[in-house]
C-alpha atoms as a PDB file:
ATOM      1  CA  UNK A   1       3.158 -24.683   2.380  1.00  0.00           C
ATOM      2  CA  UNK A   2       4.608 -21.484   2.590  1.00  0.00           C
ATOM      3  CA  UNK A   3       6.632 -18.682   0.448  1.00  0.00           C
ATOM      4  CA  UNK A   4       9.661 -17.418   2.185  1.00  0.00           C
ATOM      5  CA  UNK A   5      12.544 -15.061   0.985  1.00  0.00           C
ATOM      6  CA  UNK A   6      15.909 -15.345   1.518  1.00  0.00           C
ATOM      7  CA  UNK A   7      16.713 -12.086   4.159  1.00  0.00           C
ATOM      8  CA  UNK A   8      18.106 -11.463   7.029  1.00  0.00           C
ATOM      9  CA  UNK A   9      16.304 -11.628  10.525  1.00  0.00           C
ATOM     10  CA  UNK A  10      14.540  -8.171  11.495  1.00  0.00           C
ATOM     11  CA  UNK A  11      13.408  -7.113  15.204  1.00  0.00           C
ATOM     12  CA  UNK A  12       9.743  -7.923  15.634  1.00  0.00           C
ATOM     13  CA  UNK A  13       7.168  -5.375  14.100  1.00  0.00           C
ATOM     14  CA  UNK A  14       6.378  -3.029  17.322  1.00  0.00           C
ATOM     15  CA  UNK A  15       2.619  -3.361  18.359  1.00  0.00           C
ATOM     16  CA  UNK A  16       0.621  -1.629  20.687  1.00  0.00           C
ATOM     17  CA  UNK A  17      -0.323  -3.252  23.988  1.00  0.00           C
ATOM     18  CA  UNK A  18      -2.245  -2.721  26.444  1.00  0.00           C
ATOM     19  CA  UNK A  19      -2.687  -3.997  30.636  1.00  0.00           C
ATOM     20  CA  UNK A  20      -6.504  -5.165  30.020  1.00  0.00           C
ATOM     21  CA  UNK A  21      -6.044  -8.361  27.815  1.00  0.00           C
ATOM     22  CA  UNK A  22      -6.711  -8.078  23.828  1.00  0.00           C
ATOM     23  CA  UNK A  23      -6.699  -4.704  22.681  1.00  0.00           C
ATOM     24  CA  UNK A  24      -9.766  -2.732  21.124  1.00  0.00           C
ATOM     25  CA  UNK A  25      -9.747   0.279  19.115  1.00  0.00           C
ATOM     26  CA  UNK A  26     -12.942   2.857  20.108  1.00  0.00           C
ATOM     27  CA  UNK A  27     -14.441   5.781  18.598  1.00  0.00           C
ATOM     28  CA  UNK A  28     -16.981   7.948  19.424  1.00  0.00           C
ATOM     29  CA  UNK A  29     -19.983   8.807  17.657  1.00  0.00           C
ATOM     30  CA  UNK A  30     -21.777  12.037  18.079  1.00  0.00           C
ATOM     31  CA  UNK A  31     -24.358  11.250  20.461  1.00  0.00           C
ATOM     32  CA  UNK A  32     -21.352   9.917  22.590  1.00  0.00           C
ATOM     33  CA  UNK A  33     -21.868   6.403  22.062  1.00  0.00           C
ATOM     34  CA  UNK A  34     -18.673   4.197  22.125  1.00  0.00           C
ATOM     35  CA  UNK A  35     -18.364   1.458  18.774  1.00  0.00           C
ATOM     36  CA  UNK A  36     -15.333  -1.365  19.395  1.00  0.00           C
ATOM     37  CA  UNK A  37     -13.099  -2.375  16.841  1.00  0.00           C
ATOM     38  CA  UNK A  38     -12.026  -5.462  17.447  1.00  0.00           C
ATOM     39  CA  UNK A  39      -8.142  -6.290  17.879  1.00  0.00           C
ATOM     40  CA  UNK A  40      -8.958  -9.872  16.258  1.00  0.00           C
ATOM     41  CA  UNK A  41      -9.220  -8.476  12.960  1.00  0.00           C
ATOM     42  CA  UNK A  42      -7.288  -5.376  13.767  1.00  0.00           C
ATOM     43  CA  UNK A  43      -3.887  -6.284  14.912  1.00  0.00           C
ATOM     44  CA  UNK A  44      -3.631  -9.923  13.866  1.00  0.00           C
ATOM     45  CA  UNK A  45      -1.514 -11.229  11.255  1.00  0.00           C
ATOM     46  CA  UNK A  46      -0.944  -9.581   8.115  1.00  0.00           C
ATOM     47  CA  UNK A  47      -1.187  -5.286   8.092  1.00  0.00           C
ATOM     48  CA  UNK A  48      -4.217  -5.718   5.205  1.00  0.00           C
ATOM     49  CA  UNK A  49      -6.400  -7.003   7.621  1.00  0.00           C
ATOM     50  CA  UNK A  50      -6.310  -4.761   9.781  1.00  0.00           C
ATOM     51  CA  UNK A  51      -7.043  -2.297   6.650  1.00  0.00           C
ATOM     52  CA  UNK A  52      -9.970  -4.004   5.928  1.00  0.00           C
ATOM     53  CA  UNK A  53     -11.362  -3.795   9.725  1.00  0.00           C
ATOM     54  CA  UNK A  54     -10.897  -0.301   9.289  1.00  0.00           C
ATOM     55  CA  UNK A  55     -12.891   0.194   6.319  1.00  0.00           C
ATOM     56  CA  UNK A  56     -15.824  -2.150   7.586  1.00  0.00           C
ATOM     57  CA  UNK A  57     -15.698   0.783  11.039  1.00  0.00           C
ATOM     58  CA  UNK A  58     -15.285   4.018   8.743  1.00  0.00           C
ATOM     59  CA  UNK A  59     -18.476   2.702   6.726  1.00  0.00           C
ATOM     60  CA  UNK A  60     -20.564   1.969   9.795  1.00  0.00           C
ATOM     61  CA  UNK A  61     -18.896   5.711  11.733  1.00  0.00           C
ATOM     62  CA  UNK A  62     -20.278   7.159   8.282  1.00  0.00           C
ATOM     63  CA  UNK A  63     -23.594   6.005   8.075  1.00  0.00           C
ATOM     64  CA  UNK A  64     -24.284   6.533  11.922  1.00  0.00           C
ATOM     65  CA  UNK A  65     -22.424   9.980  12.469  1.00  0.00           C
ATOM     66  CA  UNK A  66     -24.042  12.266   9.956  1.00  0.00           C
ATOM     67  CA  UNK A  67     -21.341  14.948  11.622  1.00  0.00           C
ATOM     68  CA  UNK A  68     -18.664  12.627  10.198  1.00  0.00           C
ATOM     69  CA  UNK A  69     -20.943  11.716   7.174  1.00  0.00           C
ATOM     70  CA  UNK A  70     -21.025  15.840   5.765  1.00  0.00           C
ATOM     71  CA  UNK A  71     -17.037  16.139   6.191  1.00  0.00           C
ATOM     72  CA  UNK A  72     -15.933  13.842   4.190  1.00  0.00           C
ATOM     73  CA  UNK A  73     -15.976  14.135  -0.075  1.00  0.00           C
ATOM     74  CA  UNK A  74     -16.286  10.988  -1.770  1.00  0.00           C
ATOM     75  CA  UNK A  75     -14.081  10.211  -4.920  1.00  0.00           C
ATOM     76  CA  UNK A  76     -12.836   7.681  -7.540  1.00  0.00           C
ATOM     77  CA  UNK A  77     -10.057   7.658  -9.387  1.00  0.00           C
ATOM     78  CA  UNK A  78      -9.378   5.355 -12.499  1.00  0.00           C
ATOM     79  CA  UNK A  79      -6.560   2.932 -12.527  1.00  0.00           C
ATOM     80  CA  UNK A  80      -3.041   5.039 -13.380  1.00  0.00           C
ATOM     81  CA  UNK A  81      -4.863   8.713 -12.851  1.00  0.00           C
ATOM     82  CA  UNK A  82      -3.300  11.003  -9.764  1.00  0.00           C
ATOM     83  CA  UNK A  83      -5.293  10.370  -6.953  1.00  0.00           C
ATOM     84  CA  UNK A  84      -3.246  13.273  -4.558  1.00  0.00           C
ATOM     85  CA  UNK A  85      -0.038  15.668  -5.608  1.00  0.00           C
ATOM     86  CA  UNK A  86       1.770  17.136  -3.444  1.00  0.00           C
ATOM     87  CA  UNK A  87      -0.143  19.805  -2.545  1.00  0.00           C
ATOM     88  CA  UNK A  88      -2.763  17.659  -2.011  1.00  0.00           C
ATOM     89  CA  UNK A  89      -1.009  15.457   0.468  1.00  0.00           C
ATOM     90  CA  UNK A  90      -0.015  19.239   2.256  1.00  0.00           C
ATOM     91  CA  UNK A  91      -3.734  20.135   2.651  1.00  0.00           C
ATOM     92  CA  UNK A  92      -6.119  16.798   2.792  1.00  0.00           C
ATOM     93  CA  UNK A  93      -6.581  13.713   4.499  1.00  0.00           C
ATOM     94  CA  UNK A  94      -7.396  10.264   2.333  1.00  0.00           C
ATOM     95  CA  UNK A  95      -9.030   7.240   3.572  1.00  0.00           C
ATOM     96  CA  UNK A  96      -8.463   4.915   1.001  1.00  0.00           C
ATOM     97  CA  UNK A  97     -11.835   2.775   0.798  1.00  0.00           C
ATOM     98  CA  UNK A  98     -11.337   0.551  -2.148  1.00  0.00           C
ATOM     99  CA  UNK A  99      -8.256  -0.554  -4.367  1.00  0.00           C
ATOM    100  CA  UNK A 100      -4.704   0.110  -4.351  1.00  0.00           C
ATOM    101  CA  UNK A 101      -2.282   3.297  -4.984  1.00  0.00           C
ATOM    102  CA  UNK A 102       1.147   3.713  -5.377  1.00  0.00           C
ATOM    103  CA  UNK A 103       3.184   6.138  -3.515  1.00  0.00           C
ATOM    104  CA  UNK A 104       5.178   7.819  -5.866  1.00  0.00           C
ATOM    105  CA  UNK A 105       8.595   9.859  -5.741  1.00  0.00           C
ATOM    106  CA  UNK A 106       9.988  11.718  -8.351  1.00  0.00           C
ATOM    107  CA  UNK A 107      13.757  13.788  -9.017  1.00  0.00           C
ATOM    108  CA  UNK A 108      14.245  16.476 -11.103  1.00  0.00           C
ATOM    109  CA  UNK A 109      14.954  14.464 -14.177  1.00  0.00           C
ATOM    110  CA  UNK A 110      11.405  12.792 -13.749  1.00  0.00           C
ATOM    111  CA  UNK A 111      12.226   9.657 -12.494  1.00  0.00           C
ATOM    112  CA  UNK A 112       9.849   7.861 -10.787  1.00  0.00           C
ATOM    113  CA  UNK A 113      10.220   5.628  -8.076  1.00  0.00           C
ATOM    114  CA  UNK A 114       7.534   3.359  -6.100  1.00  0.00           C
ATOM    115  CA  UNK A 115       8.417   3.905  -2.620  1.00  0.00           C
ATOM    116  CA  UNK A 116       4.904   2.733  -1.035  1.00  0.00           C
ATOM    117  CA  UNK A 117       2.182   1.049  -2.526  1.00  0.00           C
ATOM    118  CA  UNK A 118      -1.079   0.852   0.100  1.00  0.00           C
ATOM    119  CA  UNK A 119      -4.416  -0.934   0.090  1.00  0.00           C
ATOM    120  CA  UNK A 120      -7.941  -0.321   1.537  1.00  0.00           C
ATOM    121  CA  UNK A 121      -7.934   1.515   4.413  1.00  0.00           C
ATOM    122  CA  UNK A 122      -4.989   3.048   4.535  1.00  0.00           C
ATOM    123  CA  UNK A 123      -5.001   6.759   5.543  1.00  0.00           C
ATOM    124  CA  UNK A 124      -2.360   8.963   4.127  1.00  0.00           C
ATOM    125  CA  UNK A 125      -2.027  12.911   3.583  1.00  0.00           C
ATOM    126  CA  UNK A 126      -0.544  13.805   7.030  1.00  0.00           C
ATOM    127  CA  UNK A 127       0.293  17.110   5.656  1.00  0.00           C
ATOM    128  CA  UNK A 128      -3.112  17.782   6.747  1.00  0.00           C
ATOM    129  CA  UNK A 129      -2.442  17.740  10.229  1.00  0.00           C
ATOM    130  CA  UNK A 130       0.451  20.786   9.783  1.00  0.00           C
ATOM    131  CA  UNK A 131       3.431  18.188   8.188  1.00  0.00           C
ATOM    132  CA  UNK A 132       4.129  19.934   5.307  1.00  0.00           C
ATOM    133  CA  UNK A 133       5.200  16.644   4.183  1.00  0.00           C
ATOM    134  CA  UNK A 134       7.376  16.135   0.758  1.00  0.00           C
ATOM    135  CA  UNK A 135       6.751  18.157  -2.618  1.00  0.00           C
ATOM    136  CA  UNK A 136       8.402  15.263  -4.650  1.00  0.00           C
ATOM    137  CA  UNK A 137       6.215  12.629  -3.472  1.00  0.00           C
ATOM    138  CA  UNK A 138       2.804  11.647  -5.215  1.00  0.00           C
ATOM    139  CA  UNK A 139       0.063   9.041  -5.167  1.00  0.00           C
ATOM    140  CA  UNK A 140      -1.328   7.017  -8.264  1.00  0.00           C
ATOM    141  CA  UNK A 141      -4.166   4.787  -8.634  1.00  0.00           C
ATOM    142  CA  UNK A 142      -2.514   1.394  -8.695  1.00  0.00           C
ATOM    143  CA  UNK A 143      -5.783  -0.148  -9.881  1.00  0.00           C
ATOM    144  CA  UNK A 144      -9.645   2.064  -9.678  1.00  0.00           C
ATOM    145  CA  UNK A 145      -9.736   3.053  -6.609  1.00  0.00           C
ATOM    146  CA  UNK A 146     -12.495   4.817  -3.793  1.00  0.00           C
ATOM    147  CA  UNK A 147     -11.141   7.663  -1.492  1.00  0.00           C
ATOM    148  CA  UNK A 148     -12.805   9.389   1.287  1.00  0.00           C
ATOM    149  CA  UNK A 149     -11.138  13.134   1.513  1.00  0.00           C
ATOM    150  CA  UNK A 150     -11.003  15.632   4.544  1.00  0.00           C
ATOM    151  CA  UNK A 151     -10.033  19.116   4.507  1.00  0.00           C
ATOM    152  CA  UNK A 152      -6.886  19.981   6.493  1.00  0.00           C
ATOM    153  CA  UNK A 153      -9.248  22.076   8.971  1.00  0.00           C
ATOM    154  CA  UNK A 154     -11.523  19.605   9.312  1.00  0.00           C
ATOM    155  CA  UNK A 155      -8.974  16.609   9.940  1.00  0.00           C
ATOM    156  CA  UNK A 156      -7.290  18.314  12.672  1.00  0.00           C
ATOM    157  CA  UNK A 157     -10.645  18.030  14.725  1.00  0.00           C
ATOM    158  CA  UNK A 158     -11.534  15.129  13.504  1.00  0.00           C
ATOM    159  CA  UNK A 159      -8.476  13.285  14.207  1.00  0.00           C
ATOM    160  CA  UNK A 160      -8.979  14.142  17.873  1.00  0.00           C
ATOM    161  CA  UNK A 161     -12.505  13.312  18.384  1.00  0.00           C
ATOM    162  CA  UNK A 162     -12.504  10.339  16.078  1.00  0.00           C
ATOM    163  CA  UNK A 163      -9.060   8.117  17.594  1.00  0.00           C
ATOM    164  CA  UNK A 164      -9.648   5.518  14.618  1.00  0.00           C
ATOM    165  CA  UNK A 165      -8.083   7.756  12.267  1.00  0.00           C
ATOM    166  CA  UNK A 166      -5.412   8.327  14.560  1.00  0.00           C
ATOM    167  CA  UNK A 167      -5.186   4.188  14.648  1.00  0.00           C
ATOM    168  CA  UNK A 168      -5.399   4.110  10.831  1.00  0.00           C
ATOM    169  CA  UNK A 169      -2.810   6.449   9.836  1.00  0.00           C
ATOM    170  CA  UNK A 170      -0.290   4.690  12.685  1.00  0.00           C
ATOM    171  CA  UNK A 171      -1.138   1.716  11.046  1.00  0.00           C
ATOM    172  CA  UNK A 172      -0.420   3.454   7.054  1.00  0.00           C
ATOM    173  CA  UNK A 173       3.245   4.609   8.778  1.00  0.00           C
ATOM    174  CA  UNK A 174       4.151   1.036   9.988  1.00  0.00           C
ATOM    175  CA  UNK A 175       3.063  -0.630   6.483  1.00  0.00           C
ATOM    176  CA  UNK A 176       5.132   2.270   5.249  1.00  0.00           C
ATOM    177  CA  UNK A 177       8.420   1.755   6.867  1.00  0.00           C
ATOM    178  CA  UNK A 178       8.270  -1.954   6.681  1.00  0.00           C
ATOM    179  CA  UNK A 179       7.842  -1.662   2.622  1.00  0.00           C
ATOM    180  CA  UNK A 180      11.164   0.972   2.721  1.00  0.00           C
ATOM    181  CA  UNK A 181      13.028  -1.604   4.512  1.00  0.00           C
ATOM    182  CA  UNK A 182      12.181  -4.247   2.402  1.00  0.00           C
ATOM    183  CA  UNK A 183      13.071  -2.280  -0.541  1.00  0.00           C
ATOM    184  CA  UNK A 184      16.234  -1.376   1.386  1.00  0.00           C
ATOM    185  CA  UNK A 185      17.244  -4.931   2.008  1.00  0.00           C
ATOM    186  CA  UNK A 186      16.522  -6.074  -1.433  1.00  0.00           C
ATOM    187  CA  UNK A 187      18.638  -3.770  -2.716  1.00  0.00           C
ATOM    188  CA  UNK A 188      21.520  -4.043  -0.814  1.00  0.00           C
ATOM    189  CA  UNK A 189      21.126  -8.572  -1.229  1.00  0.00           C
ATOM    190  CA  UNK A 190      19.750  -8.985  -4.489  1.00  0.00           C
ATOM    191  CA  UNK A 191      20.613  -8.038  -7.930  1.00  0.00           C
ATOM    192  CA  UNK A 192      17.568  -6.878 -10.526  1.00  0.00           C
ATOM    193  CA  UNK A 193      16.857 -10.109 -12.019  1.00  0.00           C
ATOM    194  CA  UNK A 194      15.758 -11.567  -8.497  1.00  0.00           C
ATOM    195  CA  UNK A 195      13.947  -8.411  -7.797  1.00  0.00           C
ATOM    196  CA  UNK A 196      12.260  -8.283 -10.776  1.00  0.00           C
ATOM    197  CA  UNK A 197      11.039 -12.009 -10.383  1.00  0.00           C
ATOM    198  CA  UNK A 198      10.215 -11.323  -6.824  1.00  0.00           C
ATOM    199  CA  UNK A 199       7.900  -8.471  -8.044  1.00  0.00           C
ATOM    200  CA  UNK A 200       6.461 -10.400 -10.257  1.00  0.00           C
ATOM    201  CA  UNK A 201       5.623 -13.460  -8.080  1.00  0.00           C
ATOM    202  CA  UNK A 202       3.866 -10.616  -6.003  1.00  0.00           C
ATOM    203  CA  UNK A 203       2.072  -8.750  -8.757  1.00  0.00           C
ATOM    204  CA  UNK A 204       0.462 -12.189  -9.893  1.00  0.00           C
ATOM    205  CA  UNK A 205      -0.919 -13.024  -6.799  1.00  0.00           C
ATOM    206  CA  UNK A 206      -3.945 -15.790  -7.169  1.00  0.00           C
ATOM    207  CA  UNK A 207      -4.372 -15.069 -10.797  1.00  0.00           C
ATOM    208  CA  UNK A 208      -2.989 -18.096 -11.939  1.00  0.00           C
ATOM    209  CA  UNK A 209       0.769 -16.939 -12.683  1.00  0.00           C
ATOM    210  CA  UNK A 210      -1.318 -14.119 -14.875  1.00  0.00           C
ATOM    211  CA  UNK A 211      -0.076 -10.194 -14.688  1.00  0.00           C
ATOM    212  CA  UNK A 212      -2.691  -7.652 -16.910  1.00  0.00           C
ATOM    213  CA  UNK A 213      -2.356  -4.248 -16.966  1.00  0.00           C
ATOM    214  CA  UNK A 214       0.892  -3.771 -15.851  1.00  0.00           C
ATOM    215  CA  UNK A 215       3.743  -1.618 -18.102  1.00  0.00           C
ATOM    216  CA  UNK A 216       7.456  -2.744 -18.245  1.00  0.00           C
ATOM    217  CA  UNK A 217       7.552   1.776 -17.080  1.00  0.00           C
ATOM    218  CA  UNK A 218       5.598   0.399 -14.012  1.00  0.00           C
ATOM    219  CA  UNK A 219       7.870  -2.565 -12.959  1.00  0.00           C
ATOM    220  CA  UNK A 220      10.849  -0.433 -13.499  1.00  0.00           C
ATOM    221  CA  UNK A 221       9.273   2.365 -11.282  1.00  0.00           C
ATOM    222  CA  UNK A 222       8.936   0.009  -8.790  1.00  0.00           C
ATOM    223  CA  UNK A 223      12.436  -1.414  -9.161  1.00  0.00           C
ATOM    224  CA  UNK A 224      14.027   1.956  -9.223  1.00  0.00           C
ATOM    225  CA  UNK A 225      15.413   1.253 -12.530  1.00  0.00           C
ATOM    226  CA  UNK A 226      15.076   1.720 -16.438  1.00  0.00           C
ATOM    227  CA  UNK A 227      12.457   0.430 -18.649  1.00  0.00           C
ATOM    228  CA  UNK A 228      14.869  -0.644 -21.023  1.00  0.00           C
ATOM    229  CA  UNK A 229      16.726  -2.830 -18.474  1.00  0.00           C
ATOM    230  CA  UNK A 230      13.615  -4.217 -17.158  1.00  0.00           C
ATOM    231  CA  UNK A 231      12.206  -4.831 -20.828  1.00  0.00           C
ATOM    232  CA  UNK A 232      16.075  -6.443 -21.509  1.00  0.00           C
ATOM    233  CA  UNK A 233      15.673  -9.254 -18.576  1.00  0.00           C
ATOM    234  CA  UNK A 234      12.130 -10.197 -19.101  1.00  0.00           C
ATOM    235  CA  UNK A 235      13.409 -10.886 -22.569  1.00  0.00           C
ATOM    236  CA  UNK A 236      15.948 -13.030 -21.360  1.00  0.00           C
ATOM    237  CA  UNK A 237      13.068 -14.473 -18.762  1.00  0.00           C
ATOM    238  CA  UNK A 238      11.268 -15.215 -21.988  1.00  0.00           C
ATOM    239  CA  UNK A 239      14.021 -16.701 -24.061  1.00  0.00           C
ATOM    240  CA  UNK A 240      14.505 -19.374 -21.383  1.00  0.00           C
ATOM    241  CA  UNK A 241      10.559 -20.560 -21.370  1.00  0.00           C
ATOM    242  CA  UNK A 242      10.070 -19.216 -17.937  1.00  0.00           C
ATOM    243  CA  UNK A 243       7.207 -16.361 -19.007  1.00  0.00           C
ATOM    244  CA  UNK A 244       4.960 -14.981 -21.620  1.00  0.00           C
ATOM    245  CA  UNK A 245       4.929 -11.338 -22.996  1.00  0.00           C
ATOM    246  CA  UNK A 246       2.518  -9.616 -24.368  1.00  0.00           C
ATOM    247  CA  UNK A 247       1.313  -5.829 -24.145  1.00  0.00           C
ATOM    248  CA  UNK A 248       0.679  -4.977 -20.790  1.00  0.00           C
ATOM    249  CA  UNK A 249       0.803  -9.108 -19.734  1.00  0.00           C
ATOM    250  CA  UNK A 250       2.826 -10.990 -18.357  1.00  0.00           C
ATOM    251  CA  UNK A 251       2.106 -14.774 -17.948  1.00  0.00           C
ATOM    252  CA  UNK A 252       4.603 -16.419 -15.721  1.00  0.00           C
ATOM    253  CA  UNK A 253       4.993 -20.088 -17.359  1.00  0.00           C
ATOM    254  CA  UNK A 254       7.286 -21.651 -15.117  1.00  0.00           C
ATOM    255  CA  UNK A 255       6.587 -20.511 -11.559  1.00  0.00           C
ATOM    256  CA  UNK A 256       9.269 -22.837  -9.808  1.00  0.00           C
ATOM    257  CA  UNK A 257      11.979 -21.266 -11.787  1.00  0.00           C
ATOM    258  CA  UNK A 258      10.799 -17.498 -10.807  1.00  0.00           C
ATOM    259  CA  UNK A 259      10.718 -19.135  -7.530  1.00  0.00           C
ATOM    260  CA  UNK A 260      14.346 -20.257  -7.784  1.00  0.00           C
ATOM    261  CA  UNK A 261      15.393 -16.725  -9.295  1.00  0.00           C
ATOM    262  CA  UNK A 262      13.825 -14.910  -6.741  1.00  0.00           C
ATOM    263  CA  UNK A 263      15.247 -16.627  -3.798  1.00  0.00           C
ATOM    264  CA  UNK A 264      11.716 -18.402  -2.774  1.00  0.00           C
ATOM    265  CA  UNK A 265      11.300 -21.903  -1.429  1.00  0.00           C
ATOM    266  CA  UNK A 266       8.480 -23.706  -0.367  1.00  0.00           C
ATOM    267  CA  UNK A 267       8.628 -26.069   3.038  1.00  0.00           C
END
């Protein structure tokens, strides 16, 4: 059984390819010798996975490649602190090793806006290798979270003599740009109430229809929208028995009608 939205068709995602059969991902260490990351786990299926191959390599790079091992600074953030502003993005590269962050965008009337969220092993803060990237744009800890930070003069080198970074951030710009066109093409077919139920069929995951932690500020930052119109239809969500409120949890009672609201079928 399967979840599917109702959307219209996109082209296929672009992949790399190559003439000699499966593709493999190598680095070198420094002593020159060559470590394969296999395209199995690195290209198949779903972007995370990929992610998490990418972790498992930057763990074994570190412990074998004390060069690589003294560049890097080791950090972790707490669930809803700043992991990067914007200078931070302009100067340093992060290898996100554990948890999730939010992208976040902001206008001059502080509005926020989720316009990425990205999970282990992404690699973001391109502004490192001389983007200057955008001063609006944040990230937040979407949950505690582990980051591996370069310098901007170390990155540039390291970028070149280490191609699995280069992998991992193409890889960070595809999940990207598939996220802003999803956004895009919710917007433009759905009103907020099957958004909203959308995001919160995602957000729950495998824990049972149960969302903790989350702030009716966070869904609407991620909707583009006001609190008080997010807090107005989970009321109404509420009133007809198909969730539970409570502060900062959500328990979604009646999944099938979410489903329904959302646009979701099962076949």
């Amino acid at each position: 059984m399967g979840r599917h939205r109702v959307r219209p068709e996109r082209p296929p995602r672009i992949q790399l390819d190559t003439q000699k059969g499966p593709m493999a991902m190598t680095y070198q260490t420094r002593d020159w010798q060559t470590t394969q990351l296999s395209s199995q786990t690195a290209t198949a299926g779903h972007p995370a996975q990929g992610y998490s191959s990418l972790t498992q390599a930057l763990t074994a790079l570190r412990e074998e490649d004390p060069a690589f091992d003294k560049a890097i600074s080791i950090q972790h953030i707490e669930r809803g602190k700043v992991v990067a502003t914007p200078d931070d993005l302009a100067s340093k590269m992060y290898l996100l090793m554990s948890g999730k962050v939010n992208m976040v965008c902001t206008n001059n009337e502080g509005r926020r806006l989720v316009i990425g969220t990205l999970e282990p092993g992404a690699i973001f803060g391109e502004g490192a290798l001389d983007n200057p990237g955008d001063p609006n744009i944040f990230v937040e800890a979407a949950e505690d979270v582990a980051v591996w930070v370069i310098p901007a003069h170390e990155a540039r080198n390291m970028t070149m003599q280490y191609p699995i970074l280069g992998w991992g951030m193409l890889q960070t710009y595809g999940e990207r740009l598939l996220q802003v066109e999803n956004s895009l093409e919710d917007v433009a077919y759905k009103k907020l109430p099957e958004r909203l139920a959308m995001l919160l069929l995602d957000l729950s995951g495998n824990q049972n229809g149960l969302i903790k932690g989350v702030s009716h500020q966070s869904l609407a930052d991620h909707l583009g929208t006001y609190r008080e119109t997010v807090s107005a239809i989970l009321r109404d969500f509420k009133r007809q028995g198909i969730v539970e409120l409570g502060y900062r949890r959500i328990n979604i009672v009646d999944v099938e009608a979410l489903r329904e609201i959302a646009g979701v079928w099962d076949w």
